[in-house]
Protein backbone atom coordinates (compact mmCIF):
# COMPACT_ATOMS: atom_id res chain seq x y z
CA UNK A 1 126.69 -69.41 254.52
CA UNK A 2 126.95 -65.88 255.22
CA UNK A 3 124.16 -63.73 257.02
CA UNK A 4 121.46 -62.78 254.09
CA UNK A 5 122.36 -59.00 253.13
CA UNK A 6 119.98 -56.53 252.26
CA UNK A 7 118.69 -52.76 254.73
CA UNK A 8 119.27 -51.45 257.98
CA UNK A 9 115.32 -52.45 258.09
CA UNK A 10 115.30 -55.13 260.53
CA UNK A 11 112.12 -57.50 259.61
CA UNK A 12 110.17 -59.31 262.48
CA UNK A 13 109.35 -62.34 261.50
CA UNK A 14 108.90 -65.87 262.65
CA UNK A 15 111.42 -68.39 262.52
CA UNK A 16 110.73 -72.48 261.89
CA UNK A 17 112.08 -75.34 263.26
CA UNK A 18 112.02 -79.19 263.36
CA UNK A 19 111.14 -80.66 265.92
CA UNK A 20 110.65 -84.63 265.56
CA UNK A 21 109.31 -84.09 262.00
CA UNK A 22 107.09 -81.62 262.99
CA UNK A 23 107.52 -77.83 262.26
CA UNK A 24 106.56 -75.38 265.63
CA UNK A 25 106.73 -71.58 265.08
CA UNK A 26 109.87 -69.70 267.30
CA UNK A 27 108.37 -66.42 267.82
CA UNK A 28 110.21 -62.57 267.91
CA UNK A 29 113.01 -63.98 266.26
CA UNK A 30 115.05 -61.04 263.90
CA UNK A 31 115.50 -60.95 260.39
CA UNK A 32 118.18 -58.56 259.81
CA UNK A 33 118.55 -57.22 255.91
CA UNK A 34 120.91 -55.09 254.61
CA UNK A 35 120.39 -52.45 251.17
CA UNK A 36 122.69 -52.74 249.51
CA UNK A 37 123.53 -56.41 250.25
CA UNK A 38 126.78 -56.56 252.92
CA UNK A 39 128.97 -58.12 249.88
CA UNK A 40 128.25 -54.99 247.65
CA UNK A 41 129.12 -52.67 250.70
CA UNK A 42 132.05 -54.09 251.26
CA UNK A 43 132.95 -54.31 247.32
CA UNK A 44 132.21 -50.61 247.19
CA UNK A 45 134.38 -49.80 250.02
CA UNK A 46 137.42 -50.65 248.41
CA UNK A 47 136.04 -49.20 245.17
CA UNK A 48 135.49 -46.03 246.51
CA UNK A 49 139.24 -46.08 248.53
CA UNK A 50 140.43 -46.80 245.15
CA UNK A 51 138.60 -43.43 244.01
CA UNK A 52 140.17 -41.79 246.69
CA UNK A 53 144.04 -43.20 246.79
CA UNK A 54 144.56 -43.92 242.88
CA UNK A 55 146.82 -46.95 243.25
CA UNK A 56 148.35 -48.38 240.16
CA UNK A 57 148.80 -51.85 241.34
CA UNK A 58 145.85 -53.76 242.99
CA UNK A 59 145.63 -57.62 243.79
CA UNK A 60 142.41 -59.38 245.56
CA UNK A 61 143.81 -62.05 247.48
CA UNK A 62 140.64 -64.74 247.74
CA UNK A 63 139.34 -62.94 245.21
CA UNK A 64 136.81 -65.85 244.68
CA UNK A 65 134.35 -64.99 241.61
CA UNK A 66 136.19 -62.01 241.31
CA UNK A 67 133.45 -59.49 241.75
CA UNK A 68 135.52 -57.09 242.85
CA UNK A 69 137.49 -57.23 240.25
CA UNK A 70 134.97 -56.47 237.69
CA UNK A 71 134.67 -53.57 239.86
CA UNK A 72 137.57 -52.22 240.29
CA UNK A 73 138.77 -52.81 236.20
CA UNK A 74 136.77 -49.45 235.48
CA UNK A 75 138.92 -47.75 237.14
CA UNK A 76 141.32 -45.43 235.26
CA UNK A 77 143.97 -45.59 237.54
CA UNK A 78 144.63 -48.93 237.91
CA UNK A 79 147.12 -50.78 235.53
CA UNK A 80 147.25 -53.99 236.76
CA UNK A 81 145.12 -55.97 238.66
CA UNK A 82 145.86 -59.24 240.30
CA UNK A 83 142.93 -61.90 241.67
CA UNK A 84 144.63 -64.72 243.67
CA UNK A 85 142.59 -67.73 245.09
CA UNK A 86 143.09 -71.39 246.03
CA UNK A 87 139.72 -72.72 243.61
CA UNK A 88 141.29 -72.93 240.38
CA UNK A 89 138.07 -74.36 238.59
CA UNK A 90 136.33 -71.38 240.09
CA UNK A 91 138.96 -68.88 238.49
CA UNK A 92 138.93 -70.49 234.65
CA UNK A 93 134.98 -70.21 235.18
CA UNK A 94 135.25 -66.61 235.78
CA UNK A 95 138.19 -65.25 234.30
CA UNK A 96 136.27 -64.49 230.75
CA UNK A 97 134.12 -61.93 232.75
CA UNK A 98 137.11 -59.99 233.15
CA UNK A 99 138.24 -59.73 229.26
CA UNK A 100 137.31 -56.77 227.08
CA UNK A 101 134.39 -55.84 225.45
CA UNK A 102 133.73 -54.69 222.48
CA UNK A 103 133.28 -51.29 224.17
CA UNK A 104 136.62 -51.30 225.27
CA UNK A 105 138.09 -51.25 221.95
CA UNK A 106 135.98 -48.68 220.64
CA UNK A 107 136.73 -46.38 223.70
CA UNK A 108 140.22 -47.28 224.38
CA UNK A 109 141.12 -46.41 228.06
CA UNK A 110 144.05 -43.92 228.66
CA UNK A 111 146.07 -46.25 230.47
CA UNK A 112 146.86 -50.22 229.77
CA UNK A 113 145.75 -52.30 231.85
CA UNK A 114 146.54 -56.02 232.46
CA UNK A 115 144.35 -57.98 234.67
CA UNK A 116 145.83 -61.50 236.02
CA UNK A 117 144.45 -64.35 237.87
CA UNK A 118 147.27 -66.92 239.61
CA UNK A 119 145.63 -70.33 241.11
CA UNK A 120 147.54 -70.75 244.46
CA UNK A 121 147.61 -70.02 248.77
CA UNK A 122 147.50 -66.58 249.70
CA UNK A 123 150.52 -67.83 252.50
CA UNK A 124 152.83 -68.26 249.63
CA UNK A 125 155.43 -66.14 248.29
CA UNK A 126 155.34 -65.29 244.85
CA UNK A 127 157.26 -62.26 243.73
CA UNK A 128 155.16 -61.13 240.94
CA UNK A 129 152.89 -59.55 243.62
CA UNK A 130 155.80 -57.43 245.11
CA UNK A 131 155.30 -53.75 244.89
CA UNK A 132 151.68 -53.49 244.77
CA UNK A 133 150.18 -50.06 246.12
CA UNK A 134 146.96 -51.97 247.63
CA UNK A 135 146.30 -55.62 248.75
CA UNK A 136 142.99 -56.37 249.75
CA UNK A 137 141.86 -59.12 251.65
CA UNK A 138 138.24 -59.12 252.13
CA UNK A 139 136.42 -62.09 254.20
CA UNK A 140 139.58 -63.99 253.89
CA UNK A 141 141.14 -64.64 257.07
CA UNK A 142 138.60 -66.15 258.91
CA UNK A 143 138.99 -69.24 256.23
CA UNK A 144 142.70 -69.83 257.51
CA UNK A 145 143.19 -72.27 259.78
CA UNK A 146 145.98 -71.59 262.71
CA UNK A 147 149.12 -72.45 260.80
CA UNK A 148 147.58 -70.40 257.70
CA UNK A 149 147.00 -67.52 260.17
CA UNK A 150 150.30 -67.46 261.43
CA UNK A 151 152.30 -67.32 258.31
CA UNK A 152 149.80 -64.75 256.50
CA UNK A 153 151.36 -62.22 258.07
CA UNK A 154 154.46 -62.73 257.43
CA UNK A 155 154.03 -63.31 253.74
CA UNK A 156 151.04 -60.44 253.61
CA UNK A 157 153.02 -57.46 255.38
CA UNK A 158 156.49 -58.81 255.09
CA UNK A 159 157.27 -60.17 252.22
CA UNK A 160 155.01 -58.43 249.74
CA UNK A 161 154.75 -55.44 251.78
CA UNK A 162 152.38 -53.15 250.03
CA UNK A 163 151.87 -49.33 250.40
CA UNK A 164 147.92 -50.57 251.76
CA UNK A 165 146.62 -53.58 253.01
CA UNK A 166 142.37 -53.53 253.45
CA UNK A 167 141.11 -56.78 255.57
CA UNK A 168 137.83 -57.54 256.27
CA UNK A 169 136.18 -59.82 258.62
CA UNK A 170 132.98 -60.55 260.19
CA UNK A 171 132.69 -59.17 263.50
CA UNK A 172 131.35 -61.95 265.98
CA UNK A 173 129.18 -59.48 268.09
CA UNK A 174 126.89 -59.04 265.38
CA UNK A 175 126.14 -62.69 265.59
CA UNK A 176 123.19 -62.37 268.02
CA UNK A 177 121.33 -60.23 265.81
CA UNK A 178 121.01 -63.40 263.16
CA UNK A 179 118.28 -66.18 263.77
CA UNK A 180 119.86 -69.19 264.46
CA UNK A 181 123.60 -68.13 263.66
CA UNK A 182 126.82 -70.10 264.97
CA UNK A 183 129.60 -69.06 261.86
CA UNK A 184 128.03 -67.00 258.87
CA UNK A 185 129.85 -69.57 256.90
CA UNK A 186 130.47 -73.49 257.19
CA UNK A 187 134.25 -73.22 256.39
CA UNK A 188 134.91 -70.32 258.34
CA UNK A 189 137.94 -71.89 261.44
CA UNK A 190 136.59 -68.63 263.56
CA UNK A 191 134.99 -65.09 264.00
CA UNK A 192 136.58 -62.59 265.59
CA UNK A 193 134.73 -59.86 268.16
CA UNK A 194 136.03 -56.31 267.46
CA UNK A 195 138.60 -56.40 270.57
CA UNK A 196 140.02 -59.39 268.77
CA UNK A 197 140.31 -58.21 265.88
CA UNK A 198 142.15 -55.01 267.04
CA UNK A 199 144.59 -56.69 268.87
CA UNK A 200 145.28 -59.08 265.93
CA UNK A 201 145.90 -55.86 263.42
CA UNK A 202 147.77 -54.10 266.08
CA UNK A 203 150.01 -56.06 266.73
CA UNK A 204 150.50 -57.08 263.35
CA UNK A 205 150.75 -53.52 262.49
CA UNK A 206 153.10 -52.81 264.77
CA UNK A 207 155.83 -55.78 263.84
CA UNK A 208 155.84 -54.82 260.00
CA UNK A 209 156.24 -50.85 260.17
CA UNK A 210 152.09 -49.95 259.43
CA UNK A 211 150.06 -48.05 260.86
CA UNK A 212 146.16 -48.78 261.17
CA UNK A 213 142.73 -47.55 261.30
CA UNK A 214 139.44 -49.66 262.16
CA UNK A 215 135.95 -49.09 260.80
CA UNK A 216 133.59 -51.06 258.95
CA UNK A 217 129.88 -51.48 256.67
CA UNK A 218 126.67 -52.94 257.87
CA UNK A 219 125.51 -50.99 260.34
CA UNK A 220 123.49 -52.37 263.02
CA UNK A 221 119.86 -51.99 263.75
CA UNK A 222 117.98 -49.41 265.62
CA UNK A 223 118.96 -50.08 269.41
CA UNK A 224 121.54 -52.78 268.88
CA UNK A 225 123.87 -49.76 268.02
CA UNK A 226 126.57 -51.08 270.94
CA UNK A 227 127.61 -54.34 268.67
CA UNK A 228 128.83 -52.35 265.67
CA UNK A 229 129.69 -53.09 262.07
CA UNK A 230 128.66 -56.10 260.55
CA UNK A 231 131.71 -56.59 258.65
CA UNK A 232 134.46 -54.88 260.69
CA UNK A 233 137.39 -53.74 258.65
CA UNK A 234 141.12 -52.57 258.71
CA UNK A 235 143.07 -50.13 256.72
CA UNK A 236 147.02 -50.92 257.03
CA UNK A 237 149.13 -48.12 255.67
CA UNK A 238 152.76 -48.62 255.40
CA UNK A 239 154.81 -46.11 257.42
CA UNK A 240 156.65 -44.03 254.81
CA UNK A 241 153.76 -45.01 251.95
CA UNK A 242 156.14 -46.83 249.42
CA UNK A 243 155.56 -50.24 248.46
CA UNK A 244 158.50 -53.01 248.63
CA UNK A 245 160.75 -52.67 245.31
CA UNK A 246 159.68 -54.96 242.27
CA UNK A 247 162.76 -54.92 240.79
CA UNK A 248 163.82 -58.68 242.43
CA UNK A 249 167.19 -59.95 241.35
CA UNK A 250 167.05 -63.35 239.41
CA UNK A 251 168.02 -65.93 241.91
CA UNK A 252 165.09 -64.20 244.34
CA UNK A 253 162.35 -64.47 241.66
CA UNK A 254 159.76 -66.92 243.29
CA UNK A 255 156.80 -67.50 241.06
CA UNK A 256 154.86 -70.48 242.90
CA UNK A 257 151.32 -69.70 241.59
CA UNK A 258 149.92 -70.82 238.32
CA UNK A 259 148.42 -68.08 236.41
CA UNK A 260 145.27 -69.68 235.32
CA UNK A 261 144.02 -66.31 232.87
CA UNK A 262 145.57 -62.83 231.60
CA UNK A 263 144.31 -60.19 229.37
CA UNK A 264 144.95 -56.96 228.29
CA UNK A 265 143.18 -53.85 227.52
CA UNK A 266 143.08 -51.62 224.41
CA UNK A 267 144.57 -48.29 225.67
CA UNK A 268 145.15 -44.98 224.25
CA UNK A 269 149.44 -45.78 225.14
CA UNK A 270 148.96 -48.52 222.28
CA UNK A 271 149.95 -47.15 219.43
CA UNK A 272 147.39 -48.65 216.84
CA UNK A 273 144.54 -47.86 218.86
CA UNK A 274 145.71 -44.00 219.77
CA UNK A 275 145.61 -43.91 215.71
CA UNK A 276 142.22 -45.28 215.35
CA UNK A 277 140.65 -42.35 217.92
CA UNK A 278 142.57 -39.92 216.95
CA UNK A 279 141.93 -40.33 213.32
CA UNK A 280 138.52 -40.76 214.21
CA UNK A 281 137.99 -37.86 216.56
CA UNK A 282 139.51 -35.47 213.67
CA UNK A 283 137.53 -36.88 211.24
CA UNK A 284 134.18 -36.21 213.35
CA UNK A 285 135.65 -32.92 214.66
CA UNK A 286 136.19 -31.45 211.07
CA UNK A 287 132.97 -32.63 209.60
CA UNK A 288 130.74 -30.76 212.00
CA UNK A 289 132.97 -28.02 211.64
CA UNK A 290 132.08 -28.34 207.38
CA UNK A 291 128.05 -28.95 208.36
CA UNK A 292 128.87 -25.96 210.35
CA UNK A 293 130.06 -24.10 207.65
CA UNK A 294 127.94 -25.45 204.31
CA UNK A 295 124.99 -22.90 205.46
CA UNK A 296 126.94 -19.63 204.99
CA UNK A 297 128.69 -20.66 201.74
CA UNK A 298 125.29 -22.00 200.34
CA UNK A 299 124.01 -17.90 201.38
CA UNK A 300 127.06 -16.63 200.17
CA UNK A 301 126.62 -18.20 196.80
CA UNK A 302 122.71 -17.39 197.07
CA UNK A 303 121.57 -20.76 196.62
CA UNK A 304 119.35 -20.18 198.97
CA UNK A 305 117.66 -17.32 198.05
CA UNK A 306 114.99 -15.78 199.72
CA UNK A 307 114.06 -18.19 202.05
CA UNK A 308 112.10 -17.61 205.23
CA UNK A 309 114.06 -16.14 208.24
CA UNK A 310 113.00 -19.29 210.40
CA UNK A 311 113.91 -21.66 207.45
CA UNK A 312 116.24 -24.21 209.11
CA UNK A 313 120.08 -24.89 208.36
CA UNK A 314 121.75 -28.18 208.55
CA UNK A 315 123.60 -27.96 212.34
CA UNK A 316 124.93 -30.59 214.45
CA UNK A 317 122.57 -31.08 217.00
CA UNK A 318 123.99 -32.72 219.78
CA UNK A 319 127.21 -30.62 220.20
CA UNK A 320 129.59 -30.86 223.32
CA UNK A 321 129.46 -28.35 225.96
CA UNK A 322 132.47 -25.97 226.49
CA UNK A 323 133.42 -23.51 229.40
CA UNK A 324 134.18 -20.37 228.73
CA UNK A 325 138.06 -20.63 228.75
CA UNK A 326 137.63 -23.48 226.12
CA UNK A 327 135.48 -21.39 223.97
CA UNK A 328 137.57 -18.05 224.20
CA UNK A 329 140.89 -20.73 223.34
CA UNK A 330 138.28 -22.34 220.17
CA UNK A 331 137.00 -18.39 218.97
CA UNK A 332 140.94 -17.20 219.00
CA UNK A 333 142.61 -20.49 216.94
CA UNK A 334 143.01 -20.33 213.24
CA UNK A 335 139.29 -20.59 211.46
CA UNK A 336 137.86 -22.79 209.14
CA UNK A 337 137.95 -21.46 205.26
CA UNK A 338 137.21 -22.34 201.94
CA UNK A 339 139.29 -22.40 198.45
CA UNK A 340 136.90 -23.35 195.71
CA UNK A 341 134.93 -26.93 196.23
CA UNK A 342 137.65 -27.68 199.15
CA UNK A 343 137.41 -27.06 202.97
CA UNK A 344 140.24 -26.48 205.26
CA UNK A 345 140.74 -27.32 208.98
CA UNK A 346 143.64 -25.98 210.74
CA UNK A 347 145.08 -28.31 212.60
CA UNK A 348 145.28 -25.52 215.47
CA UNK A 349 141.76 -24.94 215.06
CA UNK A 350 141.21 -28.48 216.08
CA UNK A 351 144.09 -28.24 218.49
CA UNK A 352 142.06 -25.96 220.15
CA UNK A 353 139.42 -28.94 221.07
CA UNK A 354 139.26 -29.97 224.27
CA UNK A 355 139.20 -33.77 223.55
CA UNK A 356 141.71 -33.08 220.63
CA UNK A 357 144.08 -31.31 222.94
CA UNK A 358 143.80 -33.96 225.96
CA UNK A 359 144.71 -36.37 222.66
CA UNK A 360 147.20 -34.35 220.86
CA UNK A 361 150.15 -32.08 222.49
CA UNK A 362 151.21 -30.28 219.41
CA UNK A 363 150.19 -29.84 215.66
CA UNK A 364 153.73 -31.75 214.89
CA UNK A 365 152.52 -34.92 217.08
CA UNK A 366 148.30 -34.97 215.02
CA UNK A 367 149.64 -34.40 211.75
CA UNK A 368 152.56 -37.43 211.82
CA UNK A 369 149.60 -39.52 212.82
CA UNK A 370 146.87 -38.29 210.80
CA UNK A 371 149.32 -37.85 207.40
CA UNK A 372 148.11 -41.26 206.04
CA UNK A 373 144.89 -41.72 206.84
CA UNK A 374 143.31 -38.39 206.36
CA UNK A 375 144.05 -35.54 203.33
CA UNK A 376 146.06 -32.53 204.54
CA UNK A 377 146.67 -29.32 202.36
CA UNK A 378 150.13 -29.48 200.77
CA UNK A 379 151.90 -28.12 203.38
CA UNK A 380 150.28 -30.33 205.61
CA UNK A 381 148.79 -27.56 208.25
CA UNK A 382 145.48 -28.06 207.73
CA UNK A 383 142.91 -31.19 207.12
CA UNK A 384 141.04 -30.68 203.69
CA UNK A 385 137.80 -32.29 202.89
CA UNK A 386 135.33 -31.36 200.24
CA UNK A 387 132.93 -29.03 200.88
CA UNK A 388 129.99 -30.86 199.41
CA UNK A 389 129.18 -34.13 199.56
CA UNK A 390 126.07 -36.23 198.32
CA UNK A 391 124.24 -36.25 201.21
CA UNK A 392 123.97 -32.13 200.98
CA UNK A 393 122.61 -32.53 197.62
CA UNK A 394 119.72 -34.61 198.63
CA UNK A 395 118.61 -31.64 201.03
C-alpha cells in the first residue's frame, strides 16, 4: 500500500516489530504525514491544470475509483470525460457516483457533458480516445510490467497522441523517509528515482514530437529537502498543441474496450432544459420586478394612506448584485408599467438582466421560447402578469 498521506509535519514516533512473537520498540523511526493526503494533491493538480488549460476532452487512464473524475465533472469546460481501467467490477461499482443529481437538472450546466467508463488495458488501441486535449496518467506506470511499459508509449503518445499527457509516479528517493518501506504498493513492478524518471520522459518526449516539464506534490520534510517530491510528475505537451484528428475512417475504427457505464448531463445546449430555465428565470425576474412595483401603485391609488414614513413595503430581499455598467444598461431599457389590473415587462427590460442576457441574445430568440408557457401582451413585446395576486391581499 501506498505511504499514509497527510502534512509536511513529520511525527516522531516509535515503530513495532515482531520479533519471535514478541513485539520490541525500534526507536527514532519517521512518520511522515501529508495535509492534504498525497492522493488529494495529486487529484488537485490536474484539477487545477484543468482550471488553467480548459480542455474539452479529458480521459483518466487507471482511473481506478474514479476520484478524479468526480473531480474533474464540475468543471465547465470539459465535455467529455473518459475513465479507463483494467478492474471492471471496480468500474460498475463506481460508475453511479458519476451520474447526475438532482442538482444537475435543476441547474443545467452550459455545456453537455458525457462522462464514459471503458473496461480494458491502457496498452491498447481504441480509437474512441483519439483527439483528446489531456490524458492523464496518475500512479499508473509503475503497475506495468516490462512488456506493458514498452508498448505504453507507443499507444499513449503515438497512437492517441493528445495535446497533454500528465504522469505521475512515486519518486523512489523519498522511500527512506517511510518506516519500513520497500514499494509503497504490493503490485507496483518498480519505483523510479527522479534521474530515472527524467530520462524515461525524455526520451519518450523526444521520439513522439512533446516537449516536457518535471515537478511534483508532497514536499519533503524539514532537512530532507535534497530527495524532493513525493510523487514526482510530468507534463507532456505536444509540439504544435493540437491533438491527433478524431475523425478516423471506417476500416481504422478500433474499439477494443468495453464500455462498462455512460451518462449524460442536463445542459443549457438541450433544448428542453434551456426552456425550463429560461422560462423560469423570466418568470422569477418579472415577479420581483411586480413586488417591486405593487408599493407605488398601492400609494398611487392611496390605499395606503397615511401611513408612517418607516412603515415597510413588500421588497425582494435577497436581490442580486450588479456593477455599475449592468445597472446604467438595467436604468436605460424599457420600464415596467401598468394598464389597469395588468403588469407589463418588456422583454428588453429583462434583456437587460445579466443572467437573462448571458441566456437570451435577442428579444426575437426569449419570446419564441417563452410564447407558450408564459402570457405576452398582444404584440408579444412584453410579459404580462396581473398586478395583484392573493398573496398581496392577505398583507
Amino acid at each position: 500500500m501506498e505511504a499514509t498521506a497527510c502534512t509536511k509535519t513529520e511525527a516522531l514516533a516509535p515503530c513495532s516489530s515482531v520479533v519471535d512473537g514478541n513485539f520490541e520498540e525500534v526507536p527514532r523511526e519517521t512518520v511522515i504525514q501529508f495535509k492534504p493526503p498525497l492522493y488529494r494533491q495529486r487529484y488537485q493538480f490536474v484539477k487545477n491544470l484543468v482550471e488553467q488549460h480548459e480542455p474539452k476532452k479529458v480521459a483518466d487512464l487507471g482511473c481506478g475509483d474514479t476520484s478524479l473524475l468526480r473531480l474533474l465533472k464540475v468543471n465547465p469546460c470539459i465535455e467529455l470525460l473518459v475513465g479507463v481501467d483494467i478492474n471492471e467490477d471496480k468500474l460498475r461499482w463506481r460508475g453511479d457516483t458519476l451520474a447526475p443529481f438532482l442538482g444537475d437538472f435543476l441547474k443545467p450546466r452550459d455545456l453537455n457533458l458525457t462522462i464514459t467508463l471503458y473496461h480494458g488495458s491502457v496498452v491498447e488501441r481504441d480509437s474512441r480516445l483519439l483527439g483528446f486535449d489531456l490524458i492523464t496518467c496518475i500512479e499508473l506506470i509503475e503497475h506495468l510490467d516490462s512488456g506493458d511499459l514498452a508498448r505504453f508509449p507507443e499507444v499513449v503518445f503515438g497512437y492517441l497522441s493528445p495535446s497533454m499527457i500528465v504522469i505521475s509516479t512515486p519518486n523512489s528517493e523519498f522511500n527512506p523517509l517511510f518506516p519500513s518501506v520497500t514499494f509503497r504498493d504490493s503490485d507496483h513492478k518498480f519505483e523510479w528515482t527522479r534521474m530515472e524518471f527524467q530520462t524515461w520522459a525524455l526520451y519518450v518526449a523526444n521520439r513522439y514530437d512533446y516537449s516536457v516539464e518535471f515537478t511534483g506534490v508532497g514536499e519533503p520534510p524539514a532537512g530532507a529537502e535534497n530527495v524532493g517530491y513525493c510523487t514526482q510528475i510530468g507534463i507532456f505537451r505536444k509540439n504544435g498543441g493540437k491533438a491527433m484528428e478524431s475523425c478516423v475512417s471506417e476500416q481504422y475504427d478500433q474499439h477494443v474496450y468495453k464500455a462498462v457505464f455512460t451518462t449524460s448531463y442536463p445542459s443549457l445546449q438541450q433544448e428542453r432544459f434551456f426552456k425550463l430555465v429560461l422560462v423560469n428565470e423570466v418568470s422569477q425576474q418579472v415577479e420581483s420586478l411586480r413586488v417591486s412595483h405593487l408599493p407605488r401603485q398601492k400609494k398611487q391609488d392611496g390605499e395606503w394612506g397615511d401611513k408612517p414614513k418607516d412603515s415597510k413595503a413588500p421588497c425582494p430581499c435577497f436581490g442580486p448584485v450588479f456593477t455599475e455598467v449592468e445597472k446604467a444598461k438595467i436604468e436605460n431599457s424599457p420600464k415596467p408599467f401598468c394598464v389597469g389590473d395588468k403588469f407589463f415587462v418588456p422583454l428588453q427590460r429583462l434583456l437587460a438582466y445579466p443572467k437573462l442576457n448571458r441566456l437570451c441574445a435577442n428579444e426575437e430568440m426569449m419570446r419564441s421560447v417563452i410564447a407558450d408557457s408564459i402570457p405576452l401582451s398582444s404584440d408579444g413585446s412584453a410579459v404580462v402578469s396581473d398586478l395583484r395576486d392573493y398573496f398581496d391581499e392577505q398583507f
